[in-house]
Protein backbone atom coordinates (compact mmCIF):
# COMPACT_ATOMS: atom_id res chain seq x y z
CA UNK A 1 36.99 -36.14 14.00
CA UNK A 2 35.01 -38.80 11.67
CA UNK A 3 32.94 -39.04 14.83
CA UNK A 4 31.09 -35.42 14.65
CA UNK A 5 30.61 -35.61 11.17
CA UNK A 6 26.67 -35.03 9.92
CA UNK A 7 26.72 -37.52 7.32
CA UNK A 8 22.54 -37.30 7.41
CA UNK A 9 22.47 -34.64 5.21
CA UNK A 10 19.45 -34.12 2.59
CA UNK A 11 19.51 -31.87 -0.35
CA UNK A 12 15.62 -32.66 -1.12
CA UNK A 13 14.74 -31.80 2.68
CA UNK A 14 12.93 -29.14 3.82
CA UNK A 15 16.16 -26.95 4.87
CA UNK A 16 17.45 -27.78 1.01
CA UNK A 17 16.49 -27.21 -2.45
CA UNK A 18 13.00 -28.16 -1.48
CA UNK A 19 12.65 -25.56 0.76
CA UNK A 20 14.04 -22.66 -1.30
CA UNK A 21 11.59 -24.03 -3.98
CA UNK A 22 8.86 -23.24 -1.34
CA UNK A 23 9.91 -20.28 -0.11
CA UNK A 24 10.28 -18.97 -4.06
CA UNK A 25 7.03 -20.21 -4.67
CA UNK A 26 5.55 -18.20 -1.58
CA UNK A 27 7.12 -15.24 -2.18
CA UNK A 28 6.07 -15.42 -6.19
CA UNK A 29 2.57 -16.00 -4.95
CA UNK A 30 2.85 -12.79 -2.63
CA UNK A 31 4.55 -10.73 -5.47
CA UNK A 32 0.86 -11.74 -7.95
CA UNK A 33 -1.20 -10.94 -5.15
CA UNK A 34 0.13 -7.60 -4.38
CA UNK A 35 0.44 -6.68 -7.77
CA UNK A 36 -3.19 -7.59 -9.32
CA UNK A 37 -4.39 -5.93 -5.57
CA UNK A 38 -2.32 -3.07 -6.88
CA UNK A 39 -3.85 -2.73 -10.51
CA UNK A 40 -7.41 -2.89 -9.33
CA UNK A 41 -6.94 -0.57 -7.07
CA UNK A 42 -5.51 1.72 -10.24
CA UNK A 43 -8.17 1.04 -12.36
CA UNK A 44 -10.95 1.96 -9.91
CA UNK A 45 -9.26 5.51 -8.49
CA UNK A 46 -8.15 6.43 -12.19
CA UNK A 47 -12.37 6.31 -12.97
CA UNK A 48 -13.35 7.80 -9.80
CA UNK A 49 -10.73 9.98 -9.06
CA UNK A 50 -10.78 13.29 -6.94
CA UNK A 51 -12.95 16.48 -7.79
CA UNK A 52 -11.19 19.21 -6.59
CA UNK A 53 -14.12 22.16 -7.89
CA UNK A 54 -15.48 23.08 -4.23
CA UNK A 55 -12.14 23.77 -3.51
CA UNK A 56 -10.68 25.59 -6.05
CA UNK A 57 -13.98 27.20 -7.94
CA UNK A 58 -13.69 30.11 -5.66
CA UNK A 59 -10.28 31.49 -5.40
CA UNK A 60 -10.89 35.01 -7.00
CA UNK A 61 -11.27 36.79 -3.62
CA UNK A 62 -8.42 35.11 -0.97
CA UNK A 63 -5.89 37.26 0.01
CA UNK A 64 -2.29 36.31 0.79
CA UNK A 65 -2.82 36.71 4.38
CA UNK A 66 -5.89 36.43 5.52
CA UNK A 67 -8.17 34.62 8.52
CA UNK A 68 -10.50 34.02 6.11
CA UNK A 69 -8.71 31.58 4.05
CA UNK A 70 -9.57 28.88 6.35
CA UNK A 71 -12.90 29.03 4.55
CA UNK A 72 -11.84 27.82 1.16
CA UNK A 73 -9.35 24.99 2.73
CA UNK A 74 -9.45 21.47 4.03
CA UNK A 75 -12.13 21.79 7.44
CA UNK A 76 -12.35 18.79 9.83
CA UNK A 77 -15.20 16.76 10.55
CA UNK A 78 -17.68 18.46 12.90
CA UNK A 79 -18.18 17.04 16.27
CA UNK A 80 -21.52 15.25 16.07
CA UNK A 81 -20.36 13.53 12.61
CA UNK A 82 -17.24 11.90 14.14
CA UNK A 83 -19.20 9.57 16.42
């Protein structure tokens, strides 16, 4: 059984502690990155955030159930702007 022994084992190698140092260095790299992305992206919708006025300036006259609702809501993109 001596004979199928690995006995060329490395604990600096890259399948050892070398390589969890790398992949813990990657990963901590990743985890900055995503965060900072994250915080700038904060920062610039908290100062330009949404205006919801055209939408909700004139809700005096919708009904419950009406056809006319549709005005006051979310419309798509016409046509001729989508291309």
């Amino acid at each position: 059984m001596s004979g199928t022994e690995n006995t060329s084992r490395n604990a600096w190698g890259i399948n050892g502690v070398l390589g969890m140092l790398i992949a813990t260095a990657l990963l901590l790299t990743i985890l900055v990155f995503l965060v900072s992305w994250a915080i700038k992206v904060q920062n610039r919708e908290a100062s330009h955030f949404y205006d919801p006025e055209p939408i909700v300036s004139n809700l005096d006259n919708i009904k419950m159930n009406s056809r006319k609702n549709a005005n006051f809501a979310f419309q798509d993109v016409k046509e001729e702007k989508k291309r």
